[in-house]
Protein backbone atom coordinates (compact mmCIF):
# COMPACT_ATOMS: atom_id res chain seq x y z
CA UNK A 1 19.81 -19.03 11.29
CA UNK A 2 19.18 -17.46 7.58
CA UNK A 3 20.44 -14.17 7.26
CA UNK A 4 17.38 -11.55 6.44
CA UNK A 5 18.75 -8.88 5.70
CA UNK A 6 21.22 -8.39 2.66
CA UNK A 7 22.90 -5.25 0.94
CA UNK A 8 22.30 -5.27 -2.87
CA UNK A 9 25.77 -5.91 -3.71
CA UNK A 10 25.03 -9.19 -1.74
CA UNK A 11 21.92 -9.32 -2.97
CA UNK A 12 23.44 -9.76 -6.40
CA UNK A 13 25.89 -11.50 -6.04
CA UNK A 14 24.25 -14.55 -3.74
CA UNK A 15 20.76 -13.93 -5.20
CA UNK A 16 19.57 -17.89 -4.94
CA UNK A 17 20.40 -17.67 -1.32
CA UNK A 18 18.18 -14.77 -1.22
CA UNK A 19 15.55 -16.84 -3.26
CA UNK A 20 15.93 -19.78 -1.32
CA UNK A 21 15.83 -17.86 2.47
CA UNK A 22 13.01 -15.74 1.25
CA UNK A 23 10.91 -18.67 0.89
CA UNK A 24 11.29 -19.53 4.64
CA UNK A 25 11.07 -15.71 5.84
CA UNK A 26 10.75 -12.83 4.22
CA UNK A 27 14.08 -10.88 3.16
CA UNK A 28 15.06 -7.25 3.08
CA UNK A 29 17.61 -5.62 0.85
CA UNK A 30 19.41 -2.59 1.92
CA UNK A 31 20.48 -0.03 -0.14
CA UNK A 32 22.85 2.92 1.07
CA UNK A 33 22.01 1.18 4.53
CA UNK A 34 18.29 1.75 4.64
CA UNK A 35 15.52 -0.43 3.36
CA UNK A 36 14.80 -0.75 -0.12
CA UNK A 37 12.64 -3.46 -0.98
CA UNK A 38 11.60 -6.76 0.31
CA UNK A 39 11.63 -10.41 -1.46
CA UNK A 40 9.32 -12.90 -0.26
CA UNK A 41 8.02 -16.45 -1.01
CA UNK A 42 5.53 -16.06 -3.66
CA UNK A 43 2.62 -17.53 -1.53
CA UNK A 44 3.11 -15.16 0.98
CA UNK A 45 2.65 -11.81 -1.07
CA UNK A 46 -0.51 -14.13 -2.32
CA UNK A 47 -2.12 -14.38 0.44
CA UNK A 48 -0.74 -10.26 0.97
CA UNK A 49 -2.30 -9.27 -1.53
CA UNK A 50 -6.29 -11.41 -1.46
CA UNK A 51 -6.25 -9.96 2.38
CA UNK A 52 -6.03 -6.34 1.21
CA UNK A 53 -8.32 -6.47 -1.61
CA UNK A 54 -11.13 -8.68 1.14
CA UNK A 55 -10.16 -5.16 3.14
CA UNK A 56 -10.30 -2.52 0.74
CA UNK A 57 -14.00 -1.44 -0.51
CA UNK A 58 -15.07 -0.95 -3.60
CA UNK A 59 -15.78 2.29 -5.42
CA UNK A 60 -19.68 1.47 -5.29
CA UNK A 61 -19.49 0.57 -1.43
CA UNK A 62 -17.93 3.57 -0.29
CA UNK A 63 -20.75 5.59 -2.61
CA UNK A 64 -23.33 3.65 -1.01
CA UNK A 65 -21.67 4.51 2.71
CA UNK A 66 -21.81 8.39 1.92
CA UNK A 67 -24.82 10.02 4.45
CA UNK A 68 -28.23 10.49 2.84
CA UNK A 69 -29.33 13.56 4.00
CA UNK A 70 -31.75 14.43 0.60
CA UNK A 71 -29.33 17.28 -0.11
CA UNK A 72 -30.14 19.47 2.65
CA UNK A 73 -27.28 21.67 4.11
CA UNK A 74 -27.44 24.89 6.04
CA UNK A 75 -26.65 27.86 3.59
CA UNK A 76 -25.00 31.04 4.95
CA UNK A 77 -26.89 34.39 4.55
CA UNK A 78 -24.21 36.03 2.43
CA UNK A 79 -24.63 39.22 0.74
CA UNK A 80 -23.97 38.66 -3.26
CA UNK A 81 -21.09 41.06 -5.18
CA UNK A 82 -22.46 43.28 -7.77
CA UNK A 83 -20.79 42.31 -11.33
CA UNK A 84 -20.23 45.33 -13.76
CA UNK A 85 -20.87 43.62 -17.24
């Protein structure tokens, strides 16, 4: 089984075997022992990437979702501050 999970120092130094397993699965590389980035098959991040802009909406749609409500909103009475001009 391909190893998935490399340090960068591996990373580097073996970086076609990264290439070549991260077009099977996905692999992560590990810096100070935590998660740093990923490297995956270009088709994959593709196919990532169309399914979160199908997801996302657009500027105008979320606009258009806002409630119409003509501008109507209930007002407090507040007494106003005098101003000394």
């Amino acid at each position: 089984m391909a190893q998935r999970s490399w340090s960068v120092q591996d990373a580097k130094n073996r970086f076609s075997e990264v290439v070549e397993a991260a077009r099977r699965l996905p692999q992560t590389v590990t810096k100070h022992g935590k998660p740093a980035v990923v490297v995956m098959d270009v088709v994959e991040y593709e196919r990532l990437r169309h399914l979160e802009r199908a997801q996302a909406p657009s500027f105008v749609d979320a606009l258009l979702a806002m409630p119409r409500d003509n501008g109507e909103f209930p007002r407090r009475n507040v007494r106003m501050h005098d101003l000394d001009l």
